[in-house]
Structure formats: C-alpha cells, structure tokens
C-alpha atoms as a PDB file:
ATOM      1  CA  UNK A   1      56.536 132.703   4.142  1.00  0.00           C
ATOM      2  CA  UNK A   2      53.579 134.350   4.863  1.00  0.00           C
ATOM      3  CA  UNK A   3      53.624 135.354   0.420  1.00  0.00           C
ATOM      4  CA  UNK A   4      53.865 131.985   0.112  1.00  0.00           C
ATOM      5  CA  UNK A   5      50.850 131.203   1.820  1.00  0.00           C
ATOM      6  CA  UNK A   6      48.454 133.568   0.629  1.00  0.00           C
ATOM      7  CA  UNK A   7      49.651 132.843  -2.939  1.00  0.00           C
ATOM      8  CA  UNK A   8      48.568 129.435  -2.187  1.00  0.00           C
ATOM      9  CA  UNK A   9      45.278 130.292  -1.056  1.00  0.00           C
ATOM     10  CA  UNK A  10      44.683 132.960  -3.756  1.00  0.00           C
ATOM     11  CA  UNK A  11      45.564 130.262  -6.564  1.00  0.00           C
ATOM     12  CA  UNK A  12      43.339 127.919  -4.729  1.00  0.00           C
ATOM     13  CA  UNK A  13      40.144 129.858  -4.276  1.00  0.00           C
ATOM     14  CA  UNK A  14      39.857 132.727  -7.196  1.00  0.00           C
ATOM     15  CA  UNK A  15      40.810 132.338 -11.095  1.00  0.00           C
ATOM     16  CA  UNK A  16      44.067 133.615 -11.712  1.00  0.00           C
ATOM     17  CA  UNK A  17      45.569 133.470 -15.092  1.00  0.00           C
ATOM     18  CA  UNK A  18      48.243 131.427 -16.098  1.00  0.00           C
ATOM     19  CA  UNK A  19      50.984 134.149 -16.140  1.00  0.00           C
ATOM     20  CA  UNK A  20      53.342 132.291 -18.503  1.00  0.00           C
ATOM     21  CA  UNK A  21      50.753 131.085 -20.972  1.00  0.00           C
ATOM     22  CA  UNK A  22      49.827 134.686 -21.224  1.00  0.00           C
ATOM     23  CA  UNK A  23      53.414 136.022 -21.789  1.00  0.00           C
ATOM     24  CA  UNK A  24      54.352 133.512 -24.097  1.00  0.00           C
ATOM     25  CA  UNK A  25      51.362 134.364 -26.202  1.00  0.00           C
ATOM     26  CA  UNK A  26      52.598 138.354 -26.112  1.00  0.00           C
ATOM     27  CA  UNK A  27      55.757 137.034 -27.061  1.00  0.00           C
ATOM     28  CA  UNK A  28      54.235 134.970 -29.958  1.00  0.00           C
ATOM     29  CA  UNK A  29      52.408 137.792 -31.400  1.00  0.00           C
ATOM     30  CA  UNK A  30      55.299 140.203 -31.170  1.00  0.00           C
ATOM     31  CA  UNK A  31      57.426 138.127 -32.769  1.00  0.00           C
ATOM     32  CA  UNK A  32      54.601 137.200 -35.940  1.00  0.00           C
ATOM     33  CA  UNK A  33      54.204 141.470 -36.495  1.00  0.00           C
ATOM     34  CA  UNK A  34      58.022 141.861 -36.199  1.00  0.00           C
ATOM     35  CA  UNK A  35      58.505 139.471 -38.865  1.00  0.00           C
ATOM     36  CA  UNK A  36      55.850 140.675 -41.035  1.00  0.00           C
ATOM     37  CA  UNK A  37      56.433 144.557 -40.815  1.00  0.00           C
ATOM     38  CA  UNK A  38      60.040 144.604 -40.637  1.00  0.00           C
ATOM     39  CA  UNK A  39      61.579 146.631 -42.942  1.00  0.00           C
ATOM     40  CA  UNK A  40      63.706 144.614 -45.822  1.00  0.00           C
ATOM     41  CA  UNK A  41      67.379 144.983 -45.498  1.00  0.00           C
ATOM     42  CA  UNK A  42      69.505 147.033 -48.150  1.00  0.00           C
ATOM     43  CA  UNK A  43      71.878 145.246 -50.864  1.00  0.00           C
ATOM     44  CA  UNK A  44      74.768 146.771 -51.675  1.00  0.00           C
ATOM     45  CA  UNK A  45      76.059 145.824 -55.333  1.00  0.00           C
ATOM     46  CA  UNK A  46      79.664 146.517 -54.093  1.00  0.00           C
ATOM     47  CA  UNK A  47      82.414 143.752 -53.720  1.00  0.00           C
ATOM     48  CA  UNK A  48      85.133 145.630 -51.192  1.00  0.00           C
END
C-alpha cells in the first residue's frame, strides 16, 4: 500500500516517462532492423 502511494505522488509531482510508450517504441525499432537485416532464407531446388 504504502508503493502504491508513493507511486502516486511520484507520478503526480516529477516527470516520469510513459513506460509503455517507451517500450513499444524499442519494440518498433527492433522489429523495423530485424526485418531489414535479416538474412534471406535458402531455396532448395529439390522436390522430396
């Protein structure tokens, strides 16, 4: 409870980023340089 409150009072009185905003971001960029820089799969000519 007592978290709770100075949470509360932490949020209220300093600047605190937005934690999710943030992490969605990081998750935004990993995914763009995971797409760009992955490496191209192999084809196999074979028909088994």
């Amino acid at each position: 409870m007592a978290g709770t409150v100075f949470g509360v009072y932490v949020a209220q009185n300093y600047n605190v980023p937005n934690i999710r905003k943030l992490a969605d971001t990081g998750i935004l960029m990993a995914k763009h340089i995971e797409e760009n820089y992955r490496k191209p799969k192999k084809k196999t000519d074979r028909d088994d």
